[in-house]
PDB file of N, CA and C in Angstrom:
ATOM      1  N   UNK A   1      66.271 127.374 114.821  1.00  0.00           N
ATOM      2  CA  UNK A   1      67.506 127.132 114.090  1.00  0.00           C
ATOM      3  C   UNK A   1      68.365 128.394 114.169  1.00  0.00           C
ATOM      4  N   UNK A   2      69.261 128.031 113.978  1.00  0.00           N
ATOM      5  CA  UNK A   2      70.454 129.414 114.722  1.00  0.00           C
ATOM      6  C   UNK A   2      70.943 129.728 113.057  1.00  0.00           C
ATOM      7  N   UNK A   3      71.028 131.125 112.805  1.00  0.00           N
ATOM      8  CA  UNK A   3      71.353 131.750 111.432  1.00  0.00           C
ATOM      9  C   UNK A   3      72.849 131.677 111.352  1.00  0.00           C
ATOM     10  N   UNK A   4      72.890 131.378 110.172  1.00  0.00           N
ATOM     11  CA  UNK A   4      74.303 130.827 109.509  1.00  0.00           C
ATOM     12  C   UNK A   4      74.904 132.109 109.244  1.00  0.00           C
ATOM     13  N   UNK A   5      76.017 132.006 109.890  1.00  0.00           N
ATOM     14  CA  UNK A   5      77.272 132.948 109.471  1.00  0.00           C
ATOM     15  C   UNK A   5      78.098 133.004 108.509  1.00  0.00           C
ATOM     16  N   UNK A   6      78.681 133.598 107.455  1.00  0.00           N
ATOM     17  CA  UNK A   6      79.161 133.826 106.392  1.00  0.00           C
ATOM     18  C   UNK A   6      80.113 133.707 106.670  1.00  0.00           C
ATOM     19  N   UNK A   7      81.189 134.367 107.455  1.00  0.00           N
ATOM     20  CA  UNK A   7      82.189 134.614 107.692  1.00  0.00           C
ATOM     21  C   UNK A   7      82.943 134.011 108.892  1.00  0.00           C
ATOM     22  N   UNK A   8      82.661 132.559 109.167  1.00  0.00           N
ATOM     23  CA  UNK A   8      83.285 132.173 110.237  1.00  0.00           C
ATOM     24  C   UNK A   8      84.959 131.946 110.176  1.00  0.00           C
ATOM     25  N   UNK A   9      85.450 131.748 111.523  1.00  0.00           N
ATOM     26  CA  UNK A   9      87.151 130.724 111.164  1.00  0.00           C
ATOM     27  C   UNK A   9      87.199 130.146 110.697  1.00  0.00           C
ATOM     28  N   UNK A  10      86.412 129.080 110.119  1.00  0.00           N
ATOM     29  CA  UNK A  10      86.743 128.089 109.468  1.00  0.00           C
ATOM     30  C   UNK A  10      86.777 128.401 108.367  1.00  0.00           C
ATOM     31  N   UNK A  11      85.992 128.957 107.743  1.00  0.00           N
ATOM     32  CA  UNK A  11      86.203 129.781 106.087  1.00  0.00           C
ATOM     33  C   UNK A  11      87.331 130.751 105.759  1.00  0.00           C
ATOM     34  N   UNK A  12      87.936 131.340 106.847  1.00  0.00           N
ATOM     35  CA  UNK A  12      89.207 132.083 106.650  1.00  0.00           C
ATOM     36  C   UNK A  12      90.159 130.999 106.521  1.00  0.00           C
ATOM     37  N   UNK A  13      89.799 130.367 107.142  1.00  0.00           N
ATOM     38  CA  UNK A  13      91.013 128.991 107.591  1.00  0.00           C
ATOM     39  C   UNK A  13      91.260 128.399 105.515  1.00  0.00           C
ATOM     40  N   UNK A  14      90.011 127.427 105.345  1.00  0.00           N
ATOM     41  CA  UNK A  14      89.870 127.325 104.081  1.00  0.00           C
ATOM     42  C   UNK A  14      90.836 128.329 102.672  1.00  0.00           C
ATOM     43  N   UNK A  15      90.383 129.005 103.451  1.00  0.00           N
ATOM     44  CA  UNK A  15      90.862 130.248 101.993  1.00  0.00           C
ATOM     45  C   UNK A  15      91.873 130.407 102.282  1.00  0.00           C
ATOM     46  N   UNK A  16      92.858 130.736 103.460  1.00  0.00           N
ATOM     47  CA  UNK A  16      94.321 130.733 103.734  1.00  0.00           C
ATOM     48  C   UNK A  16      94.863 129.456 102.892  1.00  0.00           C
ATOM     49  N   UNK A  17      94.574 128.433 103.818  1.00  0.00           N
ATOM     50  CA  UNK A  17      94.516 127.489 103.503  1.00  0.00           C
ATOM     51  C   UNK A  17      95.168 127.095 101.819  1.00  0.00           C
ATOM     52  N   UNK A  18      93.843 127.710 101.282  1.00  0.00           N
ATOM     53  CA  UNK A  18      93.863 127.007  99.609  1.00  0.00           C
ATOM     54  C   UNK A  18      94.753 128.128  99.411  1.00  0.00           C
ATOM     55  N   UNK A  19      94.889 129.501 100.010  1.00  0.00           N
ATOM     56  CA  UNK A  19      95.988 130.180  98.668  1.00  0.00           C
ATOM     57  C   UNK A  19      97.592 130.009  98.944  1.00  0.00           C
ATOM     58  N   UNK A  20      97.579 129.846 100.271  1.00  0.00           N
ATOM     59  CA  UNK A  20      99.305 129.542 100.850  1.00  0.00           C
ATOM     60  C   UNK A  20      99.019 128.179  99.778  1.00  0.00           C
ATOM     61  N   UNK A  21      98.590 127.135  99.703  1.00  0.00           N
ATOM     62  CA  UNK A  21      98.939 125.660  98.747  1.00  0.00           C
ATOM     63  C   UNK A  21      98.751 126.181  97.669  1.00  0.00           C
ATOM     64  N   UNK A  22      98.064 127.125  96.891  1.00  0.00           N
ATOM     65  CA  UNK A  22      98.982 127.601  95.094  1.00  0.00           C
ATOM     66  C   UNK A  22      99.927 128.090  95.210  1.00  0.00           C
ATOM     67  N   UNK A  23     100.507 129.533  96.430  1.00  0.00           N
ATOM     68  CA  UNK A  23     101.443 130.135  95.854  1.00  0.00           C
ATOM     69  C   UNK A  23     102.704 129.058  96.034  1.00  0.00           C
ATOM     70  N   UNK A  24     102.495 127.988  97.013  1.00  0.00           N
ATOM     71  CA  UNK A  24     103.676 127.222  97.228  1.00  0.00           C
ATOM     72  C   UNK A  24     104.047 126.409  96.195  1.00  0.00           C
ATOM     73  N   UNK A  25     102.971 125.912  95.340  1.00  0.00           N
ATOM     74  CA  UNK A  25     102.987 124.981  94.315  1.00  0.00           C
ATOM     75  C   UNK A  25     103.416 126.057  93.356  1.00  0.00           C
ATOM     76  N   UNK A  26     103.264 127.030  93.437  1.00  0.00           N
ATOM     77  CA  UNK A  26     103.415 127.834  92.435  1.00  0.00           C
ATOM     78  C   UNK A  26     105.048 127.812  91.906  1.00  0.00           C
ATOM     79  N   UNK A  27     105.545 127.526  93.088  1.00  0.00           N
ATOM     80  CA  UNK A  27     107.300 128.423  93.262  1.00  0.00           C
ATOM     81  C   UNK A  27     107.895 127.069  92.841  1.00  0.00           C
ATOM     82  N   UNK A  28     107.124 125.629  93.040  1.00  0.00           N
ATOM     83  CA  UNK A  28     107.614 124.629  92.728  1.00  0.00           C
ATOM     84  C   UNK A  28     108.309 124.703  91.195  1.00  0.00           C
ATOM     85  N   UNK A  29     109.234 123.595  91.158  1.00  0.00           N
ATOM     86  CA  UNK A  29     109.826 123.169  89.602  1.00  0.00           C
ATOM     87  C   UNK A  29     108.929 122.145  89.001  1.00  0.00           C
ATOM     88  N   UNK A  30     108.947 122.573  87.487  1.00  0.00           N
ATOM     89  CA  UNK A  30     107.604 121.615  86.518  1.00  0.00           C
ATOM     90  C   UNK A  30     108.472 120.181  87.001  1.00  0.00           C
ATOM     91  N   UNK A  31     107.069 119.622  86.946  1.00  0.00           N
ATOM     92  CA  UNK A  31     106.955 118.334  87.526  1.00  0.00           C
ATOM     93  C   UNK A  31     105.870 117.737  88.141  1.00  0.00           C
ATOM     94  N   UNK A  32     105.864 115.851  88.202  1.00  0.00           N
ATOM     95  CA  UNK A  32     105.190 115.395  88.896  1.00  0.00           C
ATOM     96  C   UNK A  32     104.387 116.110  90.449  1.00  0.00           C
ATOM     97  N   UNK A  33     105.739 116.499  91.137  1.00  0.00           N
ATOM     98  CA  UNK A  33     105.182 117.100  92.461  1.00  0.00           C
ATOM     99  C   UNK A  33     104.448 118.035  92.136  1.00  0.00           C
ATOM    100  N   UNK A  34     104.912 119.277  91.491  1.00  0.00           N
ATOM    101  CA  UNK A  34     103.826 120.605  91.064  1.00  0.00           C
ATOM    102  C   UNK A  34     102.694 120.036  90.791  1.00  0.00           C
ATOM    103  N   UNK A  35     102.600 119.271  89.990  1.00  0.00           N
ATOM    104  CA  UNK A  35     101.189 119.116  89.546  1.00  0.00           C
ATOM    105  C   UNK A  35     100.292 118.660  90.196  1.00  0.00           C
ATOM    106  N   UNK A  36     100.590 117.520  91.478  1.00  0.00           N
ATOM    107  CA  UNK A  36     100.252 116.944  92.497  1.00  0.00           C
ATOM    108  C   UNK A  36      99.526 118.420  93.723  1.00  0.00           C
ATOM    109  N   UNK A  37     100.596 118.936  93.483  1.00  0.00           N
ATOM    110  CA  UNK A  37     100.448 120.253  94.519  1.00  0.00           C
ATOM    111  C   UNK A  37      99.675 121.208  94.075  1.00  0.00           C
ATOM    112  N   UNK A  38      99.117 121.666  93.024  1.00  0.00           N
ATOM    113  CA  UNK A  38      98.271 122.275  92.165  1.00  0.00           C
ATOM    114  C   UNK A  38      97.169 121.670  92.440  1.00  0.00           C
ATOM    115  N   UNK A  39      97.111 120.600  91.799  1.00  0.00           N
ATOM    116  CA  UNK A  39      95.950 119.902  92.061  1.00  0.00           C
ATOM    117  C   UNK A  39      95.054 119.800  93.630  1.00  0.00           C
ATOM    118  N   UNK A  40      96.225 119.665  94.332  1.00  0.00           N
ATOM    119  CA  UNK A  40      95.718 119.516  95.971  1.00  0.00           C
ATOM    120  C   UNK A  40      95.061 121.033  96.028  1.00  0.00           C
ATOM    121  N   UNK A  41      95.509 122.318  95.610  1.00  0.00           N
ATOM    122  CA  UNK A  41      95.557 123.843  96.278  1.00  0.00           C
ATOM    123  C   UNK A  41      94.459 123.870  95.069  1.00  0.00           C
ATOM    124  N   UNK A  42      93.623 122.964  94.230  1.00  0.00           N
ATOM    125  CA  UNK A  42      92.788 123.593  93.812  1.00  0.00           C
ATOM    126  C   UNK A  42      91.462 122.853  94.588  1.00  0.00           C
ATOM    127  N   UNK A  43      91.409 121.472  94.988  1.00  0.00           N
ATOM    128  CA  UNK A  43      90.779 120.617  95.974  1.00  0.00           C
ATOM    129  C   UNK A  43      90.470 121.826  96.872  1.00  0.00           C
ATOM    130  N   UNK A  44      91.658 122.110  97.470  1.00  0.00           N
ATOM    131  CA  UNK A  44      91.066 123.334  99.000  1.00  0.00           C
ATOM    132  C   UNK A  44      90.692 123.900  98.220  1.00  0.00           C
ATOM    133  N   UNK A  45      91.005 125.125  97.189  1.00  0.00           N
ATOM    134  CA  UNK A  45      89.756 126.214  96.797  1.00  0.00           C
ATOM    135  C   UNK A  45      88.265 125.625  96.628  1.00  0.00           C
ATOM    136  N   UNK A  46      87.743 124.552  95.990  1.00  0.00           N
ATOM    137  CA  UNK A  46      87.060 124.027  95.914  1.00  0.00           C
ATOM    138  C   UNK A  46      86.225 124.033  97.203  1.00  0.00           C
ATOM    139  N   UNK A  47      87.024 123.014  98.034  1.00  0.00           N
ATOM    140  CA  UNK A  47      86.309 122.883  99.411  1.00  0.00           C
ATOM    141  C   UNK A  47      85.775 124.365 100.561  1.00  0.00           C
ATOM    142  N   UNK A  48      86.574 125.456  99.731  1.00  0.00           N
ATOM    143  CA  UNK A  48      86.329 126.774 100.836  1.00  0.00           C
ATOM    144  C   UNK A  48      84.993 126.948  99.742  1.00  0.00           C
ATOM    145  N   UNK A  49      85.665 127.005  98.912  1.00  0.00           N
ATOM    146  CA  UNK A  49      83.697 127.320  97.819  1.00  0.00           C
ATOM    147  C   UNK A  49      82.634 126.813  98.109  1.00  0.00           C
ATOM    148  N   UNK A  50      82.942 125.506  98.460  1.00  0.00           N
ATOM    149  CA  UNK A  50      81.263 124.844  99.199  1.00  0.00           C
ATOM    150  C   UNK A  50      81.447 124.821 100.343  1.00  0.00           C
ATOM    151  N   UNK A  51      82.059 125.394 101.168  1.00  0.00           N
ATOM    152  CA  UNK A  51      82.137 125.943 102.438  1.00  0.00           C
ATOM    153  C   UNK A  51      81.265 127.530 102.565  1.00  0.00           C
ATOM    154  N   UNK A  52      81.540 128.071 101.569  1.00  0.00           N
ATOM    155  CA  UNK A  52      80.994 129.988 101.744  1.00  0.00           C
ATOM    156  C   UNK A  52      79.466 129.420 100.875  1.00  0.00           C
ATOM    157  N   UNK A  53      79.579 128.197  99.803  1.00  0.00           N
ATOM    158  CA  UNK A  53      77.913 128.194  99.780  1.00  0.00           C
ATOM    159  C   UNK A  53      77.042 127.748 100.542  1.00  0.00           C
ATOM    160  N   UNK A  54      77.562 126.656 101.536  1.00  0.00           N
ATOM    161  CA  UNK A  54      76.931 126.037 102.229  1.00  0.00           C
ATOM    162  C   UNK A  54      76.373 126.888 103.659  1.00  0.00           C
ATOM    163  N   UNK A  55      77.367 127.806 103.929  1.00  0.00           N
ATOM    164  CA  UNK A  55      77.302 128.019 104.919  1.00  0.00           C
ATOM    165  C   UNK A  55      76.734 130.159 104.812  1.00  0.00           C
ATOM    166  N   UNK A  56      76.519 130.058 103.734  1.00  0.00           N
ATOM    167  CA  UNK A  56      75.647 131.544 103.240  1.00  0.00           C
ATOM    168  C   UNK A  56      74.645 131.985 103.933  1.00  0.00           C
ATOM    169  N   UNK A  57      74.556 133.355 103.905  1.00  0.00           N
ATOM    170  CA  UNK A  57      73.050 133.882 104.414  1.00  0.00           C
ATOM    171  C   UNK A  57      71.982 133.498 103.357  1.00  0.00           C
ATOM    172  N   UNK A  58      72.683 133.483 102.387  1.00  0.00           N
ATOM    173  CA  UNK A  58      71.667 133.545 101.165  1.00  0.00           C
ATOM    174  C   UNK A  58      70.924 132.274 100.829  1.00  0.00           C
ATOM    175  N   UNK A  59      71.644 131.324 101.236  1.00  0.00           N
ATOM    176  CA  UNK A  59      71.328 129.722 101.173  1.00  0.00           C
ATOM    177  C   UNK A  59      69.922 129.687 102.003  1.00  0.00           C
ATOM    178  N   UNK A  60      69.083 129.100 101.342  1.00  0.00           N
ATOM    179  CA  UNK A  60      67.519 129.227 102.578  1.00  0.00           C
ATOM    180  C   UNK A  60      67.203 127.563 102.447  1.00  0.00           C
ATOM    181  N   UNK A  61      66.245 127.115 103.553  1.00  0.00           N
ATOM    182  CA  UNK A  61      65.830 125.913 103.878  1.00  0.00           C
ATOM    183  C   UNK A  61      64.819 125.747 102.337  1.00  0.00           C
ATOM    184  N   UNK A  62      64.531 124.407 102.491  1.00  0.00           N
ATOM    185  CA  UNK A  62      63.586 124.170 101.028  1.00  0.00           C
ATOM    186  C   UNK A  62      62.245 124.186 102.136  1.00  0.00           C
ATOM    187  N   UNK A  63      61.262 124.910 101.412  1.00  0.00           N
ATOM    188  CA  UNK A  63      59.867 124.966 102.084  1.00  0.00           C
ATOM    189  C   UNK A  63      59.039 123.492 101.659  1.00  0.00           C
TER     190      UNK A  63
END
């Protein structure tokens, strides 16, 4: 089995990802859309989070 990398593109990707979608939601006007857009830029943080756990050194097989 090939050892899992912490730090791949795709996890930078993720985390770009989720913080460009808060600060954009951020700049938005209160409203339906903001909140929509918040909500989405917290989905990606989410998804980069079980992205860096899943994909951890620290994460080990179950014996």
């Amino acid at each position: 089995m090939s050892k899992r990398v912490p730090s791949s593109p795709g996890d930078r990707d993720l985390n770009a990802k989720a913080m460009e979608a808060l600060a954009k939601a951020r700049k938005m006007r209160p409203g339906p859309e903001r909140i929509e857009a918040l909500k989405n830029a917290e989905k990606l943080r989410q998804a980069a989070n079980t992205y860096n756990y899943l994909f951890s050194s620290e994460l080990k097989r179950p014996d």
